[in-house]
PDB file of N, CA and C in Angstrom:
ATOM      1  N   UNK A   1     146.545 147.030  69.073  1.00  0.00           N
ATOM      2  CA  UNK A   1     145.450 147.937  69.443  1.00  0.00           C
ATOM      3  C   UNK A   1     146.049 149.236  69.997  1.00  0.00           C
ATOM      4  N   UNK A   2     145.909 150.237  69.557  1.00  0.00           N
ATOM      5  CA  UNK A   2     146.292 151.896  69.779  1.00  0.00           C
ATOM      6  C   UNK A   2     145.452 152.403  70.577  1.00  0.00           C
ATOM      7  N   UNK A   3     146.279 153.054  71.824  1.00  0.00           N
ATOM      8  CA  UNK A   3     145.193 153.322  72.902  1.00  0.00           C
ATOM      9  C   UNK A   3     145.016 154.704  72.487  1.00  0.00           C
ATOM     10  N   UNK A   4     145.350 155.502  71.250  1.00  0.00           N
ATOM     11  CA  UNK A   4     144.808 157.047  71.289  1.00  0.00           C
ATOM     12  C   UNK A   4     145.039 157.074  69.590  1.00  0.00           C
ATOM     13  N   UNK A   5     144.395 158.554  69.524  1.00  0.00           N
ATOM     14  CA  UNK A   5     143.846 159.056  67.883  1.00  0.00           C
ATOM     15  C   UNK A   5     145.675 159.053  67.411  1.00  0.00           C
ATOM     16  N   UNK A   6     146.377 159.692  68.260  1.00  0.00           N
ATOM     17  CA  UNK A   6     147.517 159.896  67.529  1.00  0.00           C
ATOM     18  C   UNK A   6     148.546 158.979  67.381  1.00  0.00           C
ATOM     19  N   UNK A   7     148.743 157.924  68.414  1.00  0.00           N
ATOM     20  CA  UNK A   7     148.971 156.760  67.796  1.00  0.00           C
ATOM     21  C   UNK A   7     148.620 155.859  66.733  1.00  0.00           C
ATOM     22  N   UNK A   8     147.475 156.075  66.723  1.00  0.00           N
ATOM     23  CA  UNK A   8     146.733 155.229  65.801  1.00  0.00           C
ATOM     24  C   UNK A   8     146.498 155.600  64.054  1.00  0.00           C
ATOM     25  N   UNK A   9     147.056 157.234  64.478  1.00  0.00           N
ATOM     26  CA  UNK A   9     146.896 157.983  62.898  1.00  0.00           C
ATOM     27  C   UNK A   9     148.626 157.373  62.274  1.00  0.00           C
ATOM     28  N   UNK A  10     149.627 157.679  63.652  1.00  0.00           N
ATOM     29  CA  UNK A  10     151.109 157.906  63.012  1.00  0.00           C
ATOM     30  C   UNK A  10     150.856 156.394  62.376  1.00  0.00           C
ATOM     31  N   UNK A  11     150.658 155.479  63.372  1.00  0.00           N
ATOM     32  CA  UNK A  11     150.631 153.825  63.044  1.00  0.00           C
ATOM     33  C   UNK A  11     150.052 153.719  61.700  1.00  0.00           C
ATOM     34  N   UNK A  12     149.237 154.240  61.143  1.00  0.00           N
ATOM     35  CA  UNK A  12     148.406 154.161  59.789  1.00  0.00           C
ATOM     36  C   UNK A  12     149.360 154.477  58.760  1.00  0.00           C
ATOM     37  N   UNK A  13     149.729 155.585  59.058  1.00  0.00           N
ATOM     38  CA  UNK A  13     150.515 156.699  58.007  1.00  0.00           C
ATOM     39  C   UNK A  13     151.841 155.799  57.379  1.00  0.00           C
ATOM     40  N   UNK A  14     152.464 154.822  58.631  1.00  0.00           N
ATOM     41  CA  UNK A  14     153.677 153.893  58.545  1.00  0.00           C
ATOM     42  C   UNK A  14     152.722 152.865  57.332  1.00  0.00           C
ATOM     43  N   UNK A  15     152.246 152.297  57.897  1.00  0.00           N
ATOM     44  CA  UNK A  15     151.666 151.040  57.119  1.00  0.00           C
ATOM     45  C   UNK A  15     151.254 151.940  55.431  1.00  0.00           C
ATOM     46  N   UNK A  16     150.622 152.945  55.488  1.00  0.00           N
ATOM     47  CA  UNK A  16     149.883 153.226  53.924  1.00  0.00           C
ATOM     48  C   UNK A  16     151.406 153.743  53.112  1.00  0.00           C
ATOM     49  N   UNK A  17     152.163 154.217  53.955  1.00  0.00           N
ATOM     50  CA  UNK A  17     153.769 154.327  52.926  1.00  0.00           C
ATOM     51  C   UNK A  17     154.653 153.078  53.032  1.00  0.00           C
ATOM     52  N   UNK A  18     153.870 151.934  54.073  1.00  0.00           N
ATOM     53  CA  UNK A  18     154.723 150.991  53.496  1.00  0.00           C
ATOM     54  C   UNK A  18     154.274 149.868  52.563  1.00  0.00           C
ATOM     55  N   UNK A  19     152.738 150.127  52.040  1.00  0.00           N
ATOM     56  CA  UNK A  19     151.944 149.710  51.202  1.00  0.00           C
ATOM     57  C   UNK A  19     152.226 150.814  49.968  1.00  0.00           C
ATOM     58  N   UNK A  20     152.684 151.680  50.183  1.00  0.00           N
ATOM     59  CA  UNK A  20     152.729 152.436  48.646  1.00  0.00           C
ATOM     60  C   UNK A  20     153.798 152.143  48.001  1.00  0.00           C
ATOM     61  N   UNK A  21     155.097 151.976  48.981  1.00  0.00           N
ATOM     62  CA  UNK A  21     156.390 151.789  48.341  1.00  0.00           C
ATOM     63  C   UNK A  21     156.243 150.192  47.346  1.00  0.00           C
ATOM     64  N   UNK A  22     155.382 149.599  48.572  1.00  0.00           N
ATOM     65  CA  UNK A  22     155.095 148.049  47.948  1.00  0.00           C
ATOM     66  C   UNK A  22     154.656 147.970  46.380  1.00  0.00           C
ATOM     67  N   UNK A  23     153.412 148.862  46.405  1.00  0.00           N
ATOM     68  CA  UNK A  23     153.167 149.073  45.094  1.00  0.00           C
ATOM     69  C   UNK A  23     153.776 149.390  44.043  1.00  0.00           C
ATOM     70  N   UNK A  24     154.555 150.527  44.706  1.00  0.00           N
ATOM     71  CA  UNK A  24     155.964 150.966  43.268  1.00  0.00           C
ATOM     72  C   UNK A  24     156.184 150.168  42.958  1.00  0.00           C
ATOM     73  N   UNK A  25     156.463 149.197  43.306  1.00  0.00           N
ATOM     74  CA  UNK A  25     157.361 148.099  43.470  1.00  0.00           C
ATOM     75  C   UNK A  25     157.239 146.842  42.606  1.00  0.00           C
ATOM     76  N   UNK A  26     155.280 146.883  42.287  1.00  0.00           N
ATOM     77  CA  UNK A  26     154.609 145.551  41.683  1.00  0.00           C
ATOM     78  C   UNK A  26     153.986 146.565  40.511  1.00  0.00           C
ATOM     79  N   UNK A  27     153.680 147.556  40.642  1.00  0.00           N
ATOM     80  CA  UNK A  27     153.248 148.400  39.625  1.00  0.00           C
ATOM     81  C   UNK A  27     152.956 148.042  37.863  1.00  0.00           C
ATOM     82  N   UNK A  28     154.693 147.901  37.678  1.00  0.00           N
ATOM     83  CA  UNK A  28     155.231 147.245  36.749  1.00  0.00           C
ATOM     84  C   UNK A  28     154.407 145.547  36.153  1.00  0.00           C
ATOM     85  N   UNK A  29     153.847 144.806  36.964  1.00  0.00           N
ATOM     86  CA  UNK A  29     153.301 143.289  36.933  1.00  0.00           C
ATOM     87  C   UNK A  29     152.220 143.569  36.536  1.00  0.00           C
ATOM     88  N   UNK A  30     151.186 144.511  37.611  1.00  0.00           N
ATOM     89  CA  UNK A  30     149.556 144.154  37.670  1.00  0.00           C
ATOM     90  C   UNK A  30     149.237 145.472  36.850  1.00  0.00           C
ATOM     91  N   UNK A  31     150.032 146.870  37.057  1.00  0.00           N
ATOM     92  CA  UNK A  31     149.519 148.098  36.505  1.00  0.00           C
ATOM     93  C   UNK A  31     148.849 148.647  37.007  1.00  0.00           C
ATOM     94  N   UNK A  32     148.683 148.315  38.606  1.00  0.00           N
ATOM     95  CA  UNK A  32     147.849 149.289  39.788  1.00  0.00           C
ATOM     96  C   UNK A  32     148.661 150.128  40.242  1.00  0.00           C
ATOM     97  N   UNK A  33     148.381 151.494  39.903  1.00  0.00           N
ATOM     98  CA  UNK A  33     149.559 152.634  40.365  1.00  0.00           C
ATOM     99  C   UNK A  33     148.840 153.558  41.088  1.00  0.00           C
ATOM    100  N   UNK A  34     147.515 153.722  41.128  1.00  0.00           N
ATOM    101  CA  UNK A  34     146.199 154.651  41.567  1.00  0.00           C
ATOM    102  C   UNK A  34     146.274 155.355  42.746  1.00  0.00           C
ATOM    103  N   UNK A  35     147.305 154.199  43.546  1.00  0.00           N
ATOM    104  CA  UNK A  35     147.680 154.845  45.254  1.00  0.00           C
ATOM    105  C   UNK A  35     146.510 153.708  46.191  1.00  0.00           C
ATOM    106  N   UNK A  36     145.988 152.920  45.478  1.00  0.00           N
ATOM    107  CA  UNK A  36     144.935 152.507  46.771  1.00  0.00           C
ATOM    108  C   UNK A  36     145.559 151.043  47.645  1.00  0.00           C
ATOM    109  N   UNK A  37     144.961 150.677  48.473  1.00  0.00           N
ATOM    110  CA  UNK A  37     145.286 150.130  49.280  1.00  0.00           C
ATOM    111  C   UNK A  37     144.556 148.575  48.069  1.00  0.00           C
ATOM    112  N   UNK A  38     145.937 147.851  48.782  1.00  0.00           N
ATOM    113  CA  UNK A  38     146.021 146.061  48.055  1.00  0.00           C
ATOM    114  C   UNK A  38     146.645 144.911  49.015  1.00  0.00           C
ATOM    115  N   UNK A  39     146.103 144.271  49.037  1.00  0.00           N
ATOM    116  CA  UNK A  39     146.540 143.110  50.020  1.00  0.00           C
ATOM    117  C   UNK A  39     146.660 141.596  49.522  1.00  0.00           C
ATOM    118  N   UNK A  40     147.384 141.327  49.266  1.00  0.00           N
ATOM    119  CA  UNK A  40     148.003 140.358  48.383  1.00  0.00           C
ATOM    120  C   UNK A  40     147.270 138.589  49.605  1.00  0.00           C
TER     121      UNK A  40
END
C-alpha cells in the first residue's frame, strides 16, 4: 500500500515495464504484442 500519488505512480511504472518486457518475451507463443496488461 503507497502512502502518496508519487510513490504509487513510480511503483506502477516498475511493474507495467516489468509486464512489458514479460510480454516481449511470450509474444512469440500467444501473439499479444498490443502493450496491454496480462496476467498469467
Amino acid at each position: 500500500i503507497c502512502k502518496d500519488k508519487i510513490e504509487a505512480e513510480v511503483w506502477f511504472a516498475g511493474l507495467k515495464a516489468l509486464i512489458s518486457s514479460g510480454q516481449r518475451g511470450r509474444s512469440k507463443i500467444d501473439g499479444r504484442s498490443d502493450g496491454g496488461l496480462y496476467f498469467d
